[in-house]
Protein backbone atom coordinates (compact mmCIF):
# COMPACT_ATOMS: atom_id res chain seq x y z
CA UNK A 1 -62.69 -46.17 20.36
CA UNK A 2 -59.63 -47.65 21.47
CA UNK A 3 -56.50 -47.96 19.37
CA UNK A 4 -54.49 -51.13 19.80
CA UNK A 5 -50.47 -51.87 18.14
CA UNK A 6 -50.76 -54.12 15.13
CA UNK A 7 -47.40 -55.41 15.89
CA UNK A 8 -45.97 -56.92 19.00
CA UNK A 9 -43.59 -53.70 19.73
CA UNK A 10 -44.13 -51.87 23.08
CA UNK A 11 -46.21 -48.56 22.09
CA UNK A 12 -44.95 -44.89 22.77
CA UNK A 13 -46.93 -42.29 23.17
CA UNK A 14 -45.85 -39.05 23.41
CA UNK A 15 -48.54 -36.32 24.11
CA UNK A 16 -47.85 -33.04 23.18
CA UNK A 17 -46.21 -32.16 19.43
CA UNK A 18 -44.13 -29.63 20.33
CA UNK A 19 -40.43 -29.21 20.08
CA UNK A 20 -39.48 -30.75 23.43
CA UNK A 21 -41.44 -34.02 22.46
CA UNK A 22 -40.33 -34.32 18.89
CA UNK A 23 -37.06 -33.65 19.80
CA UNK A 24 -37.06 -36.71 22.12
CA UNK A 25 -38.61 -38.82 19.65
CA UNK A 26 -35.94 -37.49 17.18
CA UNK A 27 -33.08 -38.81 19.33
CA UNK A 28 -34.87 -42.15 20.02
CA UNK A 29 -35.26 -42.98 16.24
CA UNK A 30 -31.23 -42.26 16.12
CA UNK A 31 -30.56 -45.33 18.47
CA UNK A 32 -33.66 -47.52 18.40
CA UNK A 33 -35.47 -46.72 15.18
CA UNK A 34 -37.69 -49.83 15.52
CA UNK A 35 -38.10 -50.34 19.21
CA UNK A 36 -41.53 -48.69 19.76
CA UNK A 37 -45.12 -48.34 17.88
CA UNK A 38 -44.99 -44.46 17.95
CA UNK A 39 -48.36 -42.53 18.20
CA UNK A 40 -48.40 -38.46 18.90
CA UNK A 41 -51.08 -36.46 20.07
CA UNK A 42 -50.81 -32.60 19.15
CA UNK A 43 -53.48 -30.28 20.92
CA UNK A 44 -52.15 -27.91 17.23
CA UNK A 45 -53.73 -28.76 13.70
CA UNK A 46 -50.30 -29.08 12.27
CA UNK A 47 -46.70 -31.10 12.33
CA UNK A 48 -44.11 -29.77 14.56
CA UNK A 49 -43.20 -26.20 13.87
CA UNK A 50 -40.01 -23.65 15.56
CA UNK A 51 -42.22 -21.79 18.25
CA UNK A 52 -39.11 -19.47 18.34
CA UNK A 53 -39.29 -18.33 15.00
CA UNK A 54 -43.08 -17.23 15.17
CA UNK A 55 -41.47 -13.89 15.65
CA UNK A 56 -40.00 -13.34 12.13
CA UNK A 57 -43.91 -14.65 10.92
CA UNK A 58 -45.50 -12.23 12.60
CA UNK A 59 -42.87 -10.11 11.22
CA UNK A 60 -43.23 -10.78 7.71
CA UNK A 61 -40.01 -12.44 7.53
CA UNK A 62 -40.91 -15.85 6.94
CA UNK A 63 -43.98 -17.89 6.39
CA UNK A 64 -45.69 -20.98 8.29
CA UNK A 65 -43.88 -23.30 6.09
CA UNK A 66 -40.44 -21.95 6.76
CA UNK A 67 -40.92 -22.97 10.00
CA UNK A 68 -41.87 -26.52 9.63
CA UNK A 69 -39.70 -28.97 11.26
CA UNK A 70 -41.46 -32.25 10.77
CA UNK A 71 -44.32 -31.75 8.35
CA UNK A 72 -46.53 -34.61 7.72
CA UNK A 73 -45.03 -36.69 5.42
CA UNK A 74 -42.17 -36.75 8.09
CA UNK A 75 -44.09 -38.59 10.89
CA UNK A 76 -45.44 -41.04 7.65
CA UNK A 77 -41.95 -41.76 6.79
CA UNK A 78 -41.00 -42.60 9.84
CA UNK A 79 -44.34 -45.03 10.38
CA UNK A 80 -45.15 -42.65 13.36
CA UNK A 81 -49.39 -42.12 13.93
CA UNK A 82 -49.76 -38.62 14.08
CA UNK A 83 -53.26 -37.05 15.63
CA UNK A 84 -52.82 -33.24 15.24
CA UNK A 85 -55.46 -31.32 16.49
CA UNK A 86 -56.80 -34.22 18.99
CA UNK A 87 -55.16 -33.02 22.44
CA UNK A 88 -55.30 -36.06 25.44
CA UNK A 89 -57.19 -34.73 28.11
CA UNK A 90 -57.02 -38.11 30.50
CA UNK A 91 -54.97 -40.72 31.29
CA UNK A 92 -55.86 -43.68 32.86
CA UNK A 93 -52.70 -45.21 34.29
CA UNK A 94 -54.04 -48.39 35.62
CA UNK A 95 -55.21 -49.56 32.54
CA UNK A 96 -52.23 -47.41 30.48
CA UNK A 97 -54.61 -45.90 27.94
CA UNK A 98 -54.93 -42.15 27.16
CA UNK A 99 -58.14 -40.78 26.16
CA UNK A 100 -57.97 -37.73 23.29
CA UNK A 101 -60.84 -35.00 22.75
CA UNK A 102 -61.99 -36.66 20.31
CA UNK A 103 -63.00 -40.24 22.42
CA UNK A 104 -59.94 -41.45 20.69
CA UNK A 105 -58.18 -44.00 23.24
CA UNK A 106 -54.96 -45.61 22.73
CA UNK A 107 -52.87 -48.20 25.28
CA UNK A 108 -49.18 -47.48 25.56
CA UNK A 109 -46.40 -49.40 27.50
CA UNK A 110 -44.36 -45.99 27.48
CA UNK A 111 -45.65 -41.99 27.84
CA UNK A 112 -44.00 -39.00 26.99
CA UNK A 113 -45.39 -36.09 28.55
CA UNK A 114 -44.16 -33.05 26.60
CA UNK A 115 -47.11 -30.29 27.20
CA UNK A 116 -44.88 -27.67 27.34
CA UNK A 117 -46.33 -24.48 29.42
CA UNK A 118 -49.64 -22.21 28.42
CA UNK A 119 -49.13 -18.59 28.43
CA UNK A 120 -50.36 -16.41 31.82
CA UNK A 121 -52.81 -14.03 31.05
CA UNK A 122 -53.31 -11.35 33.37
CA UNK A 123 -56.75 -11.77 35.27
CA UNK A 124 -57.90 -8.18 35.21
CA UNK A 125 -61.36 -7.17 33.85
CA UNK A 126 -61.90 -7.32 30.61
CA UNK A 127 -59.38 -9.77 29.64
CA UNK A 128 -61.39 -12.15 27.81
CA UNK A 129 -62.70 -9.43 25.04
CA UNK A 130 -62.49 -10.03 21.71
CA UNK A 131 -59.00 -8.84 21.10
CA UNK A 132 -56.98 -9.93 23.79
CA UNK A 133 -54.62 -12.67 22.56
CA UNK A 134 -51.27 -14.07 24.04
CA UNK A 135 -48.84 -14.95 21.82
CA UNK A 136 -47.98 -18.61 22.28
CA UNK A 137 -48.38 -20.10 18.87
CA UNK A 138 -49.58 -20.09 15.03
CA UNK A 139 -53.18 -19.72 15.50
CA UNK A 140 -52.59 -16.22 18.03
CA UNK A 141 -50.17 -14.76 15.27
CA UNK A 142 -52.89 -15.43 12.76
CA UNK A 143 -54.85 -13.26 15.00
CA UNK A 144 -52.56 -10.66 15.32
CA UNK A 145 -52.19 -10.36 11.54
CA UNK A 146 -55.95 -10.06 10.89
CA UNK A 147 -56.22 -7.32 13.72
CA UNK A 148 -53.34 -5.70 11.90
CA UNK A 149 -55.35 -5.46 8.48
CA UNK A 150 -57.68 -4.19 10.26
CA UNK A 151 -56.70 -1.99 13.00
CA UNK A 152 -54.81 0.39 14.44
CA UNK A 153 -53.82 0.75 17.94
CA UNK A 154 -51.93 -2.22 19.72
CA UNK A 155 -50.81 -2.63 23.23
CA UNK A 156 -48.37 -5.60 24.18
CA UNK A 157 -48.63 -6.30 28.35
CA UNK A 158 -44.90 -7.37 29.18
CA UNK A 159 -41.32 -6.01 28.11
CA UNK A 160 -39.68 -9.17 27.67
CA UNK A 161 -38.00 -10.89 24.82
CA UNK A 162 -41.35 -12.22 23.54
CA UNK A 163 -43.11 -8.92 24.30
CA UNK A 164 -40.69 -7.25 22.66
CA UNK A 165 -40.82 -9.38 19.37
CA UNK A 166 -44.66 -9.17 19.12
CA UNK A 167 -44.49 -5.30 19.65
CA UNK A 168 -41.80 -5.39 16.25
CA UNK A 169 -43.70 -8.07 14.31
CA UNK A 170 -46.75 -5.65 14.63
CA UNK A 171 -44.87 -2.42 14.06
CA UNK A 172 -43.60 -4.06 11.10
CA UNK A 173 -47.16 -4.65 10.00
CA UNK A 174 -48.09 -1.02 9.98
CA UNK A 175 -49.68 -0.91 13.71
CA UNK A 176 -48.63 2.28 16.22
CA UNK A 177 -47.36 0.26 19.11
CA UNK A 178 -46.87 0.34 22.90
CA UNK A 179 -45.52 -1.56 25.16
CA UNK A 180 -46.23 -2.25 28.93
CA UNK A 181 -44.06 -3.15 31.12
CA UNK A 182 -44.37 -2.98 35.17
CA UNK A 183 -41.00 -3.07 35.96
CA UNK A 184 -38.91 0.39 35.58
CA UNK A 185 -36.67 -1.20 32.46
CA UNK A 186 -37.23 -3.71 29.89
CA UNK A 187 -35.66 -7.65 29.85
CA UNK A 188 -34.76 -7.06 33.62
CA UNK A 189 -33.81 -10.87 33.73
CA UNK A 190 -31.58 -10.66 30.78
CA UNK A 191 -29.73 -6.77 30.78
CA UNK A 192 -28.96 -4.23 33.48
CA UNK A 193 -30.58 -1.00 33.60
CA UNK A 194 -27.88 0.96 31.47
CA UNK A 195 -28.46 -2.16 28.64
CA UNK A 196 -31.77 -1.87 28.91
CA UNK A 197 -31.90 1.66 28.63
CA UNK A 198 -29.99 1.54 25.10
CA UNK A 199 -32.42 -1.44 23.81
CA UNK A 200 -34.91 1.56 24.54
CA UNK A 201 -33.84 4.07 23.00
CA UNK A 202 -33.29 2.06 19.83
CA UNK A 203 -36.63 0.34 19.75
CA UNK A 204 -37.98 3.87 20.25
CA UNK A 205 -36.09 5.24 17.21
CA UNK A 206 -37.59 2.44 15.49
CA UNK A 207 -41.37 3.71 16.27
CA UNK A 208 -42.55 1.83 19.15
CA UNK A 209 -43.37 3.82 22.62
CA UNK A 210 -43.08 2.69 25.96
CA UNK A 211 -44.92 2.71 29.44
CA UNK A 212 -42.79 1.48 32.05
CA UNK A 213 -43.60 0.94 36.31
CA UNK A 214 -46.77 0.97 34.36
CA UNK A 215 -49.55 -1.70 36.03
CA UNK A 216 -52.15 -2.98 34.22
CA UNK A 217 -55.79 -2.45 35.84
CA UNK A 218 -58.75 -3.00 33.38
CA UNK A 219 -58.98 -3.97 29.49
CA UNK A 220 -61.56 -1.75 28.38
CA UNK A 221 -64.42 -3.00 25.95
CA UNK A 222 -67.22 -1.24 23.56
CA UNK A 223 -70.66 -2.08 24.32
CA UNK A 224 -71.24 -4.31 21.46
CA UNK A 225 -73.04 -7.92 21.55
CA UNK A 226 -69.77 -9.56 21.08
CA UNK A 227 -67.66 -6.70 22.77
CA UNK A 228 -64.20 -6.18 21.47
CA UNK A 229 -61.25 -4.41 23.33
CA UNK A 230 -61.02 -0.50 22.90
CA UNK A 231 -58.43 0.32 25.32
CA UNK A 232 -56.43 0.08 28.53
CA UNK A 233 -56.58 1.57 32.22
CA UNK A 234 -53.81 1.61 34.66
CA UNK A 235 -54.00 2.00 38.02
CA UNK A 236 -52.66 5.42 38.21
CA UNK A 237 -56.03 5.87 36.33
CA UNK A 238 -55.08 6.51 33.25
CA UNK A 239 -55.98 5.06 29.74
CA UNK A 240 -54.86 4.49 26.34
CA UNK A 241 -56.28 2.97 22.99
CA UNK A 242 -56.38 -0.75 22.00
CA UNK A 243 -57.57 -2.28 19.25
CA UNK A 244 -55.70 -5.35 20.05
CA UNK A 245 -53.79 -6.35 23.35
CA UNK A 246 -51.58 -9.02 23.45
CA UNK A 247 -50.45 -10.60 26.98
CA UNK A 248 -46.39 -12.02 27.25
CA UNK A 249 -46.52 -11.20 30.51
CA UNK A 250 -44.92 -14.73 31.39
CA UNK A 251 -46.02 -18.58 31.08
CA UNK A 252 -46.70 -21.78 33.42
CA UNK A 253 -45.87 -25.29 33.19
CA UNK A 254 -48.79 -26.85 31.95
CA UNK A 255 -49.09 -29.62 34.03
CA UNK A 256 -52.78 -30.11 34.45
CA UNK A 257 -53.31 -33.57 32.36
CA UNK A 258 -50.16 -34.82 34.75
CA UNK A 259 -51.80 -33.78 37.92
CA UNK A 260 -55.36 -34.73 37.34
CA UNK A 261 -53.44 -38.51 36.19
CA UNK A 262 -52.28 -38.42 39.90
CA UNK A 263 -48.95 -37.81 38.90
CA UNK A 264 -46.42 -35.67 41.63
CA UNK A 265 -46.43 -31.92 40.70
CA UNK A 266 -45.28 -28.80 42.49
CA UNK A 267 -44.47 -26.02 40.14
CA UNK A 268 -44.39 -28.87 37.05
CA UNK A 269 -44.22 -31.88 36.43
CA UNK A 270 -41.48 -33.35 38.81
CA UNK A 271 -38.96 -35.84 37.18
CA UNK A 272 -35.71 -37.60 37.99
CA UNK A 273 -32.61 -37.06 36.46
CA UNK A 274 -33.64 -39.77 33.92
CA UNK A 275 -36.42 -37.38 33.07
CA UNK A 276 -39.03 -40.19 34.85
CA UNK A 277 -41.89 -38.85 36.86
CA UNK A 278 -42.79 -41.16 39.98
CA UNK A 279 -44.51 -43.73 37.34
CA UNK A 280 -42.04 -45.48 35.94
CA UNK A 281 -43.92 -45.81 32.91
CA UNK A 282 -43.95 -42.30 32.50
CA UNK A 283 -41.52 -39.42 31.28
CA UNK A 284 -41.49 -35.79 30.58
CA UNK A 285 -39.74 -33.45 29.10
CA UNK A 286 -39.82 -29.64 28.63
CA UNK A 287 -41.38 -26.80 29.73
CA UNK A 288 -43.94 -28.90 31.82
CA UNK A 289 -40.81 -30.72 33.26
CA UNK A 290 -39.18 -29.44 37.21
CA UNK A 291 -35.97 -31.39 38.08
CA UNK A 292 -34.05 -30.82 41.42
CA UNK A 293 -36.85 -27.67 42.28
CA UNK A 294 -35.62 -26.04 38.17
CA UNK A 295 -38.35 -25.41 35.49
CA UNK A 296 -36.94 -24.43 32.21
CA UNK A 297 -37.73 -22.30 28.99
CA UNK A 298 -34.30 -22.30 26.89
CA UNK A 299 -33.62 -24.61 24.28
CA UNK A 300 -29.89 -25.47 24.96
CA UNK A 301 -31.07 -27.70 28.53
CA UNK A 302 -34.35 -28.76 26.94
CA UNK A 303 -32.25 -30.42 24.35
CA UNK A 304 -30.22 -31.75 26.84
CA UNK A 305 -33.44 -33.36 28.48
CA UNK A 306 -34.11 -35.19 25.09
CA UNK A 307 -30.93 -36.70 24.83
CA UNK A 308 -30.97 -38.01 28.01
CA UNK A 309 -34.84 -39.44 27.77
CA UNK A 310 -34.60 -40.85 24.46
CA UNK A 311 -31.35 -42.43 25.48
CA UNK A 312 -33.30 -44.33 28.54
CA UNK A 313 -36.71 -44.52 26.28
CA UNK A 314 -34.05 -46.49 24.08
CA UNK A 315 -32.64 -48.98 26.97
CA UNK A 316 -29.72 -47.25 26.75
CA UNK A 317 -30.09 -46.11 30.48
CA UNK A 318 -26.70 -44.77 31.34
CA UNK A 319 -27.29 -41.01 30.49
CA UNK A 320 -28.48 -38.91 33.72
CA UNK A 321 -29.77 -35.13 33.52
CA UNK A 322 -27.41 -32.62 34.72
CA UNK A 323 -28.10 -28.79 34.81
CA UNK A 324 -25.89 -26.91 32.93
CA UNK A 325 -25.07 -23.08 34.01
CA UNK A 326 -26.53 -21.21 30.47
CA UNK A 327 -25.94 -17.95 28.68
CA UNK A 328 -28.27 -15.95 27.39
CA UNK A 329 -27.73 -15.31 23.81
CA UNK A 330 -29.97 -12.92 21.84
CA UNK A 331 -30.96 -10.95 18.83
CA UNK A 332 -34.02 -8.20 19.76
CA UNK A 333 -34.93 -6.51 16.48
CA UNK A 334 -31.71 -6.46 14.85
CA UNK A 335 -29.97 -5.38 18.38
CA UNK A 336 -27.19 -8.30 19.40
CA UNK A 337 -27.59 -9.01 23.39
CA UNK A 338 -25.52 -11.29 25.42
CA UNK A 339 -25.68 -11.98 29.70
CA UNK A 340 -24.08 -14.78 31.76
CA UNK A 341 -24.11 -15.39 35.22
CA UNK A 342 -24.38 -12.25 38.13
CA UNK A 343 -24.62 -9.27 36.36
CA UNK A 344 -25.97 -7.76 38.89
CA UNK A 345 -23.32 -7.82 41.40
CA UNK A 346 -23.64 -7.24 45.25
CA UNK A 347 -21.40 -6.13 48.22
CA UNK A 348 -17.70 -6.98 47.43
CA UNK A 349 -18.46 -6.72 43.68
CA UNK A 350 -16.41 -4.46 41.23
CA UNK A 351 -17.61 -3.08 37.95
CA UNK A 352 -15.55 -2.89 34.70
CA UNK A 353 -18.01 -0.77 32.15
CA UNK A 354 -17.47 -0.19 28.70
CA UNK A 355 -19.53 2.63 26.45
CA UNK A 356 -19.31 3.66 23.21
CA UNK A 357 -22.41 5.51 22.57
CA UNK A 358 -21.14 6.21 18.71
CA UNK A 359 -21.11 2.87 17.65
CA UNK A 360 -23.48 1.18 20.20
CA UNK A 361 -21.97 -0.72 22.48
CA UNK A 362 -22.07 -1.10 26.20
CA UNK A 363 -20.45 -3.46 27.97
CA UNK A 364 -20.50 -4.47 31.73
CA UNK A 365 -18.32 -7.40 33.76
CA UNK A 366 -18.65 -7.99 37.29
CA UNK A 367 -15.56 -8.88 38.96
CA UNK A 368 -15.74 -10.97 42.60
CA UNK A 369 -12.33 -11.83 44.14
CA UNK A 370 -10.12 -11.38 41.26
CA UNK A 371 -12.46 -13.69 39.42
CA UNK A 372 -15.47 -12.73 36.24
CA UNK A 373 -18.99 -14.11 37.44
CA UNK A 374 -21.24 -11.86 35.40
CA UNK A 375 -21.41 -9.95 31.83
CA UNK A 376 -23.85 -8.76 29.91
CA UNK A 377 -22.62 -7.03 26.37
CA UNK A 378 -24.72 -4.95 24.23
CA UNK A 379 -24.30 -4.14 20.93
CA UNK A 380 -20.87 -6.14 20.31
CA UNK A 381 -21.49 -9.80 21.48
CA UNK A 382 -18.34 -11.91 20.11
CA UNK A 383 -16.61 -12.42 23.28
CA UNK A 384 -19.63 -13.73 24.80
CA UNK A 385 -18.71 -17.60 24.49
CA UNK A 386 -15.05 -16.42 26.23
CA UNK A 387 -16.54 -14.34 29.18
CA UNK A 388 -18.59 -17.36 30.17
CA UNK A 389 -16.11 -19.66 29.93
CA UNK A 390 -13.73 -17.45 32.31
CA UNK A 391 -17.25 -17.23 34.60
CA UNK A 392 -17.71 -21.19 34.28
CA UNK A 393 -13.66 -22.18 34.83
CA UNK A 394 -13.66 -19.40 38.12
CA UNK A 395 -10.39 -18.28 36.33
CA UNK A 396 -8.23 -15.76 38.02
CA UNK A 397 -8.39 -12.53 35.94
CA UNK A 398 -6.34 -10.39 37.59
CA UNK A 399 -3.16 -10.39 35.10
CA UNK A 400 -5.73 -9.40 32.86
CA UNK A 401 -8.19 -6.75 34.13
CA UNK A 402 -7.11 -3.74 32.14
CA UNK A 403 -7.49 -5.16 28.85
CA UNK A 404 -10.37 -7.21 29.85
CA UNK A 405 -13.22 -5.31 28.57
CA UNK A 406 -11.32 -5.30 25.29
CA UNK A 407 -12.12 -8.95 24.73
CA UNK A 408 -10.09 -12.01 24.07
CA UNK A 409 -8.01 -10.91 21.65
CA UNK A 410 -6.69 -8.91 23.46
CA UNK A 411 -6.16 -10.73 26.51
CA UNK A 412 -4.36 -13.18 24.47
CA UNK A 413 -1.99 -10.66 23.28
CA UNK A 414 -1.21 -9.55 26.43
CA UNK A 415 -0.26 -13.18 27.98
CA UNK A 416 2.02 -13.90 24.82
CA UNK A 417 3.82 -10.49 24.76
């Protein structure tokens, strides 16, 4: 069955209902509200929801609905045809149609790829038991509730921030929980060791336990007809329980619908700096998206990415994509983190380090040259916003590196006196 516009407007469609897409189509309503026939395909039975805050569901904090941000009546209002549930799995770019699940078809003069990126689940034995779930969107934290009604014993593959969030959510729902991780500290992208070591300590205070330079070598199953996960080997041979194992080991651009449409892909989905892939009919935007050899998972320069689409989308076509240095801004079960730039430092590099066990805080800035180009605060994050700017502006900090570590305030107090 194929769909066809029943007005003369061009026809958008945007596949994928995610926040990258909506986002776009958001920005594109604010300067051409009645250019385009919209129609959105959404592989999810719902309207478009905060992925980020599936964390505080899990959690208990909030509820589905809290996290709406265009519910159904939304795409209605704004005479948008919305097919939730009905993922495209073909497009046929000679003829411009895309083909849904369902047989659905439906021409377009304009596509929006926004498929965003699937999670990576670790291909060891056993990891399609009953059990093993990543943790990716509503439907998996559904999962993890039910297993924690349930259940006992969880085990979450991967220390970072998502890891991390799942472990709390299901430590917070009455689960004993530990967490895997095969590097030696947890967020190693986001904190140093000495950070990382105080995140730790206070996750561990709050109940959840910890295997680190820990690598995952079997999920272990019950001999059942429909077998379910019972625990997990390493490969130092060792095993714990399971119940439930959820994988945040890391996720991949899911560019399969672009590829198989002949579209150019090397890591994703590879677009200009008008977000256009090498159709010209055809954008993307997102997690799927790789522009000048980046692929992204932030919000701040997928955000950026809409603006700049929906602004050509719009014929408004003087907006180009530029990559913006970001920090990395973050609140891990009540615990404030903050890193920007080289914290990590190398030959030349100089250290100014800042502990205060007492009140929990650690802070670390990595001078090069006289000049800031890392930081990563722990703990007390309000200077956060400053430090980057001084790592952004290559500011001489000389004049100010023994009240530094004290913050801006400080600083300021000491260029006035």
């Amino acid at each position: 069955m194929t769909s066809t516009p029943a007005s003369s407007k061009p026809r958008l469609v945007v596949v994928g209902n995610g926040m990258a897409g909506m986002r776009t189509v958001e920005e594109l309503l604010k300067l051409a509200p009645d250019l385009y026939d919209i129609t959105v395909f959404g592989a999810e039975p719902h309207g478009n929801y905060n992925r980020i805050l599936l964390s505080p569901v899990l959690a208990g904090e909030k509820t589905v609905d809290d996290i709406m941000l265009n519910t159904r009546e939304w795409y209605a209002q704004n005479g948008i045809e919305l097919f939730a549930g009905d993922p495209v799995v073909a497009i046929d770019r000679p003829r411009r149609i895309v083909r849904a699940q369902s047989g659905r078809e439906v021409r377009y003069d304009r596509l929006l790829l926004a498929t965003g990126s699937t999670p990576f689940i670790l291909p060891v034995p056993g990891h399609t038991l009953d059990g093993v779930i990543a943790f990716r969107d509503i439907q998996d934290v559904e999962k993890m509730l039910a297993a924690a009604r349930d259940h006992r014993h969880a085990v979450v593959i991967g220390g970072g921030l998502l890891g991390l969030e799942a472990a709390n959510g299901l430590l917070r729902q009455g689960m004993q929980v530990t967490v895997v991780h095969i590097a030696d500290s947890l967020m190693e992208r986001q904190l140093d060791k000495p950070a990382a070591a105080l995140l730790k300590l206070a996750l561990e205070r709050k109940g959840l336990r910890f295997l680190l330079g820990a690598q995952t070598e079997a999920v272990l199953g019950d001999v059942s007809e429909s077998p379910r996960v019972i625990g997990v080997r390493f490969k130092d041979g060792s095993e714990i329980p399971a119940d439930l194992v959820v994988m945040t080991a890391g996720v991949r651009p899911n560019i399969a619908l672009a590829a198989s449409a002949g579209l150019r892909c090397e890591r994703a989905i590879v677009v200009d700096d008008t977000l256009q892939t090498f159709d010209p009919r055809i954008y993307a935007v997102g997690e799927c998206v790789q522009h000048r050899q980046a692929t992204f998972g932030l919000v701040a320069p997928i955000w950026d990415q809409a603006r700049v689409c929906a602004a050509h989308l719009a014929g408004a076509g003087h907006r180009r994509y530029v990559q913006q240095a970001t920090a990395t801004k973050l609140k891990v079960t009540g615990v404030d983190l903050y890193s920007a730039g080289d914290f990590i430092g190398g030959e030349g590099s100089e250290d100014l380090v800042l502990r205060d066990a007492r009140r929990g805080i650690y802070k670390r800035l990595v001078l090069q040259d006289g000049k800031l180009v890392g930081a990563v605060l722990y703990g007390d994050v309000k200077d956060g916003p400053w430090y980057f700017d001084l790592i952004q502006n290559g500011q001489p900090v000389h004049a100010l590196r023994q009240r530094l570590l004290f913050g801006k305030a400080q600083c300021e107090a000491l260029l006035a006196a």
